[in-house]
N, C-alpha and C. Protein backbone atom coordinates (compact mmCIF):
# COMPACT_ATOMS: atom_id res chain seq x y z
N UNK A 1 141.51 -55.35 -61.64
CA UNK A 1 140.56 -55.26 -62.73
C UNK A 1 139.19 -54.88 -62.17
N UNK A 2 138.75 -54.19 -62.73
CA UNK A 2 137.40 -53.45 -62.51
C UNK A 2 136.08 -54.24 -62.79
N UNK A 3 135.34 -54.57 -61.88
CA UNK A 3 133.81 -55.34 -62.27
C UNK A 3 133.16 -54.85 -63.51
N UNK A 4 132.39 -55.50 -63.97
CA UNK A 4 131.78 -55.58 -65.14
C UNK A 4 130.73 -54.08 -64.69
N UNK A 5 130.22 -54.17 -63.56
CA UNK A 5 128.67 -53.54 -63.15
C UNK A 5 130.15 -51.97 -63.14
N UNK A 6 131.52 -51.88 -62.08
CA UNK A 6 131.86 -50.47 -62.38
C UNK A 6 132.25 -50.41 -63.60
N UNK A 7 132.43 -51.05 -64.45
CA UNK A 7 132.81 -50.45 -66.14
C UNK A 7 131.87 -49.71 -66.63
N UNK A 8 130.77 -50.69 -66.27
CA UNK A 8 129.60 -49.83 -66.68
C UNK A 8 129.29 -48.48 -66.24
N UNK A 9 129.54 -48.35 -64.83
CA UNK A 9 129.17 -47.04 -64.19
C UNK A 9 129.79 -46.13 -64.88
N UNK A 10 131.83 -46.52 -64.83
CA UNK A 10 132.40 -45.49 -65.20
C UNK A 10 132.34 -45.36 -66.88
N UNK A 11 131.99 -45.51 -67.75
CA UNK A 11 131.47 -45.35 -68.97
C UNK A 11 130.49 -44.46 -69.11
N UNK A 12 129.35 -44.98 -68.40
CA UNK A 12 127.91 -44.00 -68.21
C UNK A 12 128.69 -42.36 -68.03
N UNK A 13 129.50 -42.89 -66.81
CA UNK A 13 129.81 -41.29 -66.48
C UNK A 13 130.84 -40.48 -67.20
N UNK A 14 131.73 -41.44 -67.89
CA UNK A 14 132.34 -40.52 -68.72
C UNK A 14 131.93 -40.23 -70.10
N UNK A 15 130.88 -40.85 -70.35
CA UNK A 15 129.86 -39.97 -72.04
C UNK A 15 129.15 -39.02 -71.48
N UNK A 16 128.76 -39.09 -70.56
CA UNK A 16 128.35 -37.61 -69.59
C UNK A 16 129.37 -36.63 -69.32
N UNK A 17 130.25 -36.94 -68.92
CA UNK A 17 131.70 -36.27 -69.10
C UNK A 17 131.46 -35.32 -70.58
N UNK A 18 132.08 -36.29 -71.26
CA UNK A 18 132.41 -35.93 -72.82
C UNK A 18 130.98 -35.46 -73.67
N UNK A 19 129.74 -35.78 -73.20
CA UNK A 19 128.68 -34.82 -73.81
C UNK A 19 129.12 -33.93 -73.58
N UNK A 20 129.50 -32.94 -72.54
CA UNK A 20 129.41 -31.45 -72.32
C UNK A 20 130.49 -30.99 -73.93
N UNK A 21 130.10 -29.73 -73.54
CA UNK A 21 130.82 -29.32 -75.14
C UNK A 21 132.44 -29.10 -74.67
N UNK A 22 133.28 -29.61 -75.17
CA UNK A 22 134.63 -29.23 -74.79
C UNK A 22 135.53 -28.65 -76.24
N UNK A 23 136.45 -27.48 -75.20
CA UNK A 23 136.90 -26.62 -76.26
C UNK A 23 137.62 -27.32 -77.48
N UNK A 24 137.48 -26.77 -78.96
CA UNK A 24 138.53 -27.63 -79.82
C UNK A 24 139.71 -27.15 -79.30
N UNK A 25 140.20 -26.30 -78.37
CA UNK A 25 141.40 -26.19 -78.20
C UNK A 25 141.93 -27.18 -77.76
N UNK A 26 141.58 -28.08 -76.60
CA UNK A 26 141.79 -29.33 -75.98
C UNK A 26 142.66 -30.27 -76.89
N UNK A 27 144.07 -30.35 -76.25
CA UNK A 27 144.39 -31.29 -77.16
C UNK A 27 145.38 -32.28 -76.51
N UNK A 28 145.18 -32.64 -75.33
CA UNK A 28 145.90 -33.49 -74.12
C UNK A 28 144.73 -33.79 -72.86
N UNK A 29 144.27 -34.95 -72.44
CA UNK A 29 143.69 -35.03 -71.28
C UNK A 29 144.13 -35.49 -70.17
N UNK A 30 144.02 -35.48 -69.20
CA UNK A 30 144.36 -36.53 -67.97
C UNK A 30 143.29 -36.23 -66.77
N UNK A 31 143.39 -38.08 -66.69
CA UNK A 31 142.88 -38.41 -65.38
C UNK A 31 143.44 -38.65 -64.48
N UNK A 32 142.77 -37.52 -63.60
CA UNK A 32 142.98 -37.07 -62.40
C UNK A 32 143.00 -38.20 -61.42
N UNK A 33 143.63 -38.87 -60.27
CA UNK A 33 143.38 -39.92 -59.37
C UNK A 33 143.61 -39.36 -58.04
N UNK A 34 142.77 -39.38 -56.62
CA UNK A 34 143.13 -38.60 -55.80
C UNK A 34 142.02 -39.87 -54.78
N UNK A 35 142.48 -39.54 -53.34
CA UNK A 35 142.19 -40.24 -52.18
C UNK A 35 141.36 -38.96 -51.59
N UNK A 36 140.11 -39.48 -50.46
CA UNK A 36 139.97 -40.87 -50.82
C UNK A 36 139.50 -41.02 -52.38
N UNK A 37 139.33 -42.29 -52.91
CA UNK A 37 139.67 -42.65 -54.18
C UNK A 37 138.63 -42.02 -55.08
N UNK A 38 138.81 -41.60 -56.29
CA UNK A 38 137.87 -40.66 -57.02
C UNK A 38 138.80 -40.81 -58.38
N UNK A 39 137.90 -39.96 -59.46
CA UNK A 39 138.58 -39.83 -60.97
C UNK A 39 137.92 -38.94 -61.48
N UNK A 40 138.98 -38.06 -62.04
CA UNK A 40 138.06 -36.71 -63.05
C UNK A 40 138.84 -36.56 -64.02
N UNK A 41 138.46 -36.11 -64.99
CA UNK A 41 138.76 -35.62 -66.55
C UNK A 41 139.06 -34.33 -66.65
N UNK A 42 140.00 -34.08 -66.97
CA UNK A 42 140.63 -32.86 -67.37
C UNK A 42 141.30 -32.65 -68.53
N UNK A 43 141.42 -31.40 -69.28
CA UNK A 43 141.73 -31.03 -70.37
C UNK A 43 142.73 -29.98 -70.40
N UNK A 44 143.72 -30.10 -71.49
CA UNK A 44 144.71 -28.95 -71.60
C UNK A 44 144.53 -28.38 -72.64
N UNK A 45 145.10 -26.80 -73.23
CA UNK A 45 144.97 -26.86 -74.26
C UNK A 45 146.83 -27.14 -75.06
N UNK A 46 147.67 -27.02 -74.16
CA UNK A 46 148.95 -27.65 -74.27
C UNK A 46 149.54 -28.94 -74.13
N UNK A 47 150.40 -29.48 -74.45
CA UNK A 47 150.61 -30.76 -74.11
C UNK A 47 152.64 -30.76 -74.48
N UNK A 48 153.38 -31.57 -73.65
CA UNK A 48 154.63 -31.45 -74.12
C UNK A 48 155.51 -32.64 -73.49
N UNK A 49 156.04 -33.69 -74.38
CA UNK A 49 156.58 -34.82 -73.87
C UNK A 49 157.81 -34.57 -72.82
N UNK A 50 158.22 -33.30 -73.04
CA UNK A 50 159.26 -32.96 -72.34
C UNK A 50 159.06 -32.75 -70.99
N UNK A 51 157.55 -32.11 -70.69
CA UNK A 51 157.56 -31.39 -70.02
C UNK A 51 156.91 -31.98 -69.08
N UNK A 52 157.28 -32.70 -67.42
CA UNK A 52 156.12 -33.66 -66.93
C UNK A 52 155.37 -33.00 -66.04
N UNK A 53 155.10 -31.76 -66.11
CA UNK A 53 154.32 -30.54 -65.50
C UNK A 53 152.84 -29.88 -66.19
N UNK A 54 153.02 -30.64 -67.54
CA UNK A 54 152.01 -30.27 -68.80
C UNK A 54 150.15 -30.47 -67.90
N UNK A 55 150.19 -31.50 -67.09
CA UNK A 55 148.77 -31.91 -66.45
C UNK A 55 148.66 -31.25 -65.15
N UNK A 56 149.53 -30.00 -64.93
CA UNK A 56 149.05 -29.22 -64.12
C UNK A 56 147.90 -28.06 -64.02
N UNK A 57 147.30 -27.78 -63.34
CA UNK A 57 146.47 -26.59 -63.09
C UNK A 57 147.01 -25.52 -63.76
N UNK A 58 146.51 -24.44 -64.27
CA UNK A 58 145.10 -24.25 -64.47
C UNK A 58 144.97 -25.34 -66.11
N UNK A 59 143.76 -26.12 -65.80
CA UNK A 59 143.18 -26.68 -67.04
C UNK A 59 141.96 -25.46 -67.61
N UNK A 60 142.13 -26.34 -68.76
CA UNK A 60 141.28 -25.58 -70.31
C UNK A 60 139.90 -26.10 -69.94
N UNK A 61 139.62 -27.41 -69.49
CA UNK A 61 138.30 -28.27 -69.49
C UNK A 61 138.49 -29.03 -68.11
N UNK A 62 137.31 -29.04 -67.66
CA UNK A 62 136.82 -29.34 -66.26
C UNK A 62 135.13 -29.62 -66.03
N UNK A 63 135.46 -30.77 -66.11
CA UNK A 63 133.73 -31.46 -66.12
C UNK A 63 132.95 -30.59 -64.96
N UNK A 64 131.82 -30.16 -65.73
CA UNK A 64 130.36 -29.73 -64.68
C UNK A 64 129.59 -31.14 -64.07
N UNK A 65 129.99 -32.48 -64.54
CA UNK A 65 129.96 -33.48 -64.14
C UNK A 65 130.72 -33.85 -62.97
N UNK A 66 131.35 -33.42 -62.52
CA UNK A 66 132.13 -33.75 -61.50
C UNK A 66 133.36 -34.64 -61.21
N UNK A 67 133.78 -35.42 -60.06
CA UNK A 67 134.48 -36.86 -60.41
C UNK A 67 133.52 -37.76 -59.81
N UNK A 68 133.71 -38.80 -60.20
CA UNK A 68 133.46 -40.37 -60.02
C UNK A 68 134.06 -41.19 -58.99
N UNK A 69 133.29 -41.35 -57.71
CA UNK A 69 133.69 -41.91 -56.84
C UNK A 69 134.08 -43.53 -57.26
N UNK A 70 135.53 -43.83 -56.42
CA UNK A 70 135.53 -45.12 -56.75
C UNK A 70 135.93 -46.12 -55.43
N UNK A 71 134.74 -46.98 -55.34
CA UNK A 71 134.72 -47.58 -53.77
C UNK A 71 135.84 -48.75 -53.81
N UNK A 72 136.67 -48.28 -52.89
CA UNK A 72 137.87 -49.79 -52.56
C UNK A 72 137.34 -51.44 -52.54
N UNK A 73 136.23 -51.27 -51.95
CA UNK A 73 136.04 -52.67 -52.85
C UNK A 73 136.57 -53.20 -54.29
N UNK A 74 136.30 -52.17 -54.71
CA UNK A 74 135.76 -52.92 -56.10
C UNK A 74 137.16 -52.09 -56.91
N UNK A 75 138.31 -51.46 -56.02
CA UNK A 75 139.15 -50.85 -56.73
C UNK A 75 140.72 -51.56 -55.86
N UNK A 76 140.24 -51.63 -54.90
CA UNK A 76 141.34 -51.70 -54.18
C UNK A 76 141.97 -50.42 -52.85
N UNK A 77 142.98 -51.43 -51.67
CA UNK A 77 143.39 -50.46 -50.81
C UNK A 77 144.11 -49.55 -51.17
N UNK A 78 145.36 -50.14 -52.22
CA UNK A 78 146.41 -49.08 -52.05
C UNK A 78 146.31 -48.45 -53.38
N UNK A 79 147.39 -47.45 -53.80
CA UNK A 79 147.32 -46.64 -54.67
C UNK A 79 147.95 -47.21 -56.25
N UNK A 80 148.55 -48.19 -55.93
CA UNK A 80 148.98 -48.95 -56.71
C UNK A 80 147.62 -49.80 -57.38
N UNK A 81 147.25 -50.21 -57.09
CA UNK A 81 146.04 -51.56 -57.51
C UNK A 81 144.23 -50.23 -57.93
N UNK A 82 144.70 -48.74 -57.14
CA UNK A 82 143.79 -48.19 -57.77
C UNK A 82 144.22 -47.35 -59.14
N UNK A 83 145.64 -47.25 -59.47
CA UNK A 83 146.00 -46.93 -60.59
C UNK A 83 145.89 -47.75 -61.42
N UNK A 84 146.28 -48.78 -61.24
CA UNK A 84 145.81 -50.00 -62.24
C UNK A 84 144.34 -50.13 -62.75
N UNK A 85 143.46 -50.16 -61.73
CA UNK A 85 141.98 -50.47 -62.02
C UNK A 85 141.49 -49.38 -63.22
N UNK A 86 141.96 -47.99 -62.74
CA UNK A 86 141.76 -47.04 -63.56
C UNK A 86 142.40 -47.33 -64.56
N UNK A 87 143.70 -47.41 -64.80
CA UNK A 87 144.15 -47.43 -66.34
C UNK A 87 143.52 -48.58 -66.98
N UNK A 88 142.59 -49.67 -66.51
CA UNK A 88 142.36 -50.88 -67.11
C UNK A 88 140.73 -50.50 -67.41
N UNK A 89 139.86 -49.47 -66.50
CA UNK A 89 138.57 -48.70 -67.26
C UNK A 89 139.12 -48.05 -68.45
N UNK A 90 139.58 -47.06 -68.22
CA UNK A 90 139.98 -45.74 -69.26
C UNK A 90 140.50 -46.82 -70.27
N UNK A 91 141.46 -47.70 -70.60
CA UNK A 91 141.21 -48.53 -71.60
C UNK A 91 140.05 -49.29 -72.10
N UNK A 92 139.79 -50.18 -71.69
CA UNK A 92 138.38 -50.29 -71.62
C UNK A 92 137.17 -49.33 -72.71
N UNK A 93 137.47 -48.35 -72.36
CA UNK A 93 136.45 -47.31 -72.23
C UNK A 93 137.07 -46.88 -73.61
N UNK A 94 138.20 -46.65 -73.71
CA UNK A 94 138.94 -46.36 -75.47
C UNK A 94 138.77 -47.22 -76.56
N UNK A 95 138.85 -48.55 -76.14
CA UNK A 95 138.20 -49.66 -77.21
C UNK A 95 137.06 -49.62 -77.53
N UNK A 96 135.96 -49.21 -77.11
CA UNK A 96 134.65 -49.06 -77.42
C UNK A 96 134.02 -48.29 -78.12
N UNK A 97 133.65 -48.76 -79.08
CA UNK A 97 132.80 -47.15 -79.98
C UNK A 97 131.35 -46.65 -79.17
N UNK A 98 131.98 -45.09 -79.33
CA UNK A 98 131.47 -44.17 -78.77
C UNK A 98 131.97 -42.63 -78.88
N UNK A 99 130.51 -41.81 -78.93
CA UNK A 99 131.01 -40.55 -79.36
C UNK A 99 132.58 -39.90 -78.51
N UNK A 100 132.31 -40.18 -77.19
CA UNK A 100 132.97 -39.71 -76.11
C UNK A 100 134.71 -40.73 -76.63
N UNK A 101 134.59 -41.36 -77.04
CA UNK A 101 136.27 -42.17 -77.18
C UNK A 101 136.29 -41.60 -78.64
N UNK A 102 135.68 -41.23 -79.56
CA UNK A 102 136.21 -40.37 -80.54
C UNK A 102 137.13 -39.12 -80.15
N UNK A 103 136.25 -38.44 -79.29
CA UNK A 103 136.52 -37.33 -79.09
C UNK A 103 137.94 -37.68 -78.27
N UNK A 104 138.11 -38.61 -77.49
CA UNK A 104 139.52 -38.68 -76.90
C UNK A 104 140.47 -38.90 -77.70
N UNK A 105 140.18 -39.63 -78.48
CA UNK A 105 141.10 -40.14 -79.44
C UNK A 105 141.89 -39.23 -80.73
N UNK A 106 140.90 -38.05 -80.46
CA UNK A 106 141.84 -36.82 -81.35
C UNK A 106 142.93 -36.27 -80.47
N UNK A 107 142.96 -36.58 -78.80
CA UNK A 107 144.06 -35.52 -78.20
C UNK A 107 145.20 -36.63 -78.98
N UNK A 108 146.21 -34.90 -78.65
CA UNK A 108 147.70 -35.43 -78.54
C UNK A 108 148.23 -36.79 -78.12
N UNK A 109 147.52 -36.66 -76.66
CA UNK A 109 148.13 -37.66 -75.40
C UNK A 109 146.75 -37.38 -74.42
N UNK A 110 146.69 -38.45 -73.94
CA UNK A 110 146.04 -38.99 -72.69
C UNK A 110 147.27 -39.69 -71.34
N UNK A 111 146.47 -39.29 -70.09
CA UNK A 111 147.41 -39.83 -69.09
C UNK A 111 146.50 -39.64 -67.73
N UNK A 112 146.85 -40.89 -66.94
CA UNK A 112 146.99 -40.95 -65.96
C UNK A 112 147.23 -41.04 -64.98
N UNK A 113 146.71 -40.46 -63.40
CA UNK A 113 147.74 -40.34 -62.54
C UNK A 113 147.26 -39.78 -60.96
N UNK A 114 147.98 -39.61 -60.28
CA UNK A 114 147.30 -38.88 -59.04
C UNK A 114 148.06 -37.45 -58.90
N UNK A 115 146.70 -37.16 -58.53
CA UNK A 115 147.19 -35.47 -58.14
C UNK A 115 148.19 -35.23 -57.42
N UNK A 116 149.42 -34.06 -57.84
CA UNK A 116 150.41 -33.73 -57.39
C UNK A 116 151.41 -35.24 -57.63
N UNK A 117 151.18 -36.18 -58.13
CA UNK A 117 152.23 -37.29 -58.55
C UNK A 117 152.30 -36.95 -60.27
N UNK A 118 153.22 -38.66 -59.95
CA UNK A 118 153.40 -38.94 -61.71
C UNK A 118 152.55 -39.26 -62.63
N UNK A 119 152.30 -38.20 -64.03
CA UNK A 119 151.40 -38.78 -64.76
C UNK A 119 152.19 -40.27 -66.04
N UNK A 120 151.26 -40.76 -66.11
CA UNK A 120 151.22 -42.25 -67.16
C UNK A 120 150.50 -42.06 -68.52
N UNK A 121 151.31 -41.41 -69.48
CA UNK A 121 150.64 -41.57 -70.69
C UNK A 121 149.98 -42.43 -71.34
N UNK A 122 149.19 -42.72 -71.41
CA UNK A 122 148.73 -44.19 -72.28
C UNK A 122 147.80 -44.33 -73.75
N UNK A 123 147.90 -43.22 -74.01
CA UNK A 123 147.16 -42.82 -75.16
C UNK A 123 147.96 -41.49 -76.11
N UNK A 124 148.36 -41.48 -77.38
CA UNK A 124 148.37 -42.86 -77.78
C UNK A 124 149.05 -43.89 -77.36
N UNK A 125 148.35 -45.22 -78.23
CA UNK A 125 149.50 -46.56 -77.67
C UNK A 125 150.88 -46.66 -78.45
N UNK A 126 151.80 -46.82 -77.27
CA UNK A 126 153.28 -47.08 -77.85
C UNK A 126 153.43 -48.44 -79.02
């Protein structure tokens, strides 16, 4: 579980994220998870339950914001306990009113995951 002070960070940074103008084509996101540990937002304009290749490159949307470093302290060593931390912000971050969780909340699907692994849908909720 993620500190109170990084919820905050990663919030700040993802309405900064989601200010930028993103295409209405966008209609699937995923976060990106990659070592050392980091998180970025990406956009498709496809999406397909079938298909578990859908959160591959080339994306539609790609923050001029960058990714969001995330320090093992406060996330954890392994890749396990930093997937968790993340899926427990990005929730977090969906319960909250705000322009930026509107705007998520129209995709298809949301998911997360690490680059070149398995993505984790979690939006919508089952």
């Amino acid at each position: 579980m993620a500190s109170d002070k990084l919820q905050h960070v990663f919030n700040a940074w993802l309405d900064r994220v989601l200010a930028e103008p993103v295409p209405d084509s966008i209609i699937a996101f995923s976060f990106n998870l990659a070592e050392p540990w980091c998180i970025e937002l990406v956009g498709f304009d496809w999406y397909s339950d079938g298909d578990p290749d859908w959160g591959c490159p080339p994306e539609t949307f790609r923050s001029a914001v960058g990714d969001l470093d995330l320090r093992e302290e406060e996330v954890g060593e392994d890749w396990k306990s930093v997937l968790e931390a993340a899926k427990a912000m990005v929730s977090a971050y969906l319960d909250r009113p705000s322009p930026g969780r509107d705007r998520v909340h129209k995709a298809v699907a949301v998911a997360i995951g690490f680059v070149d692994g398995e993505l984790y849908k979690f939006w919508p909720k089952a």
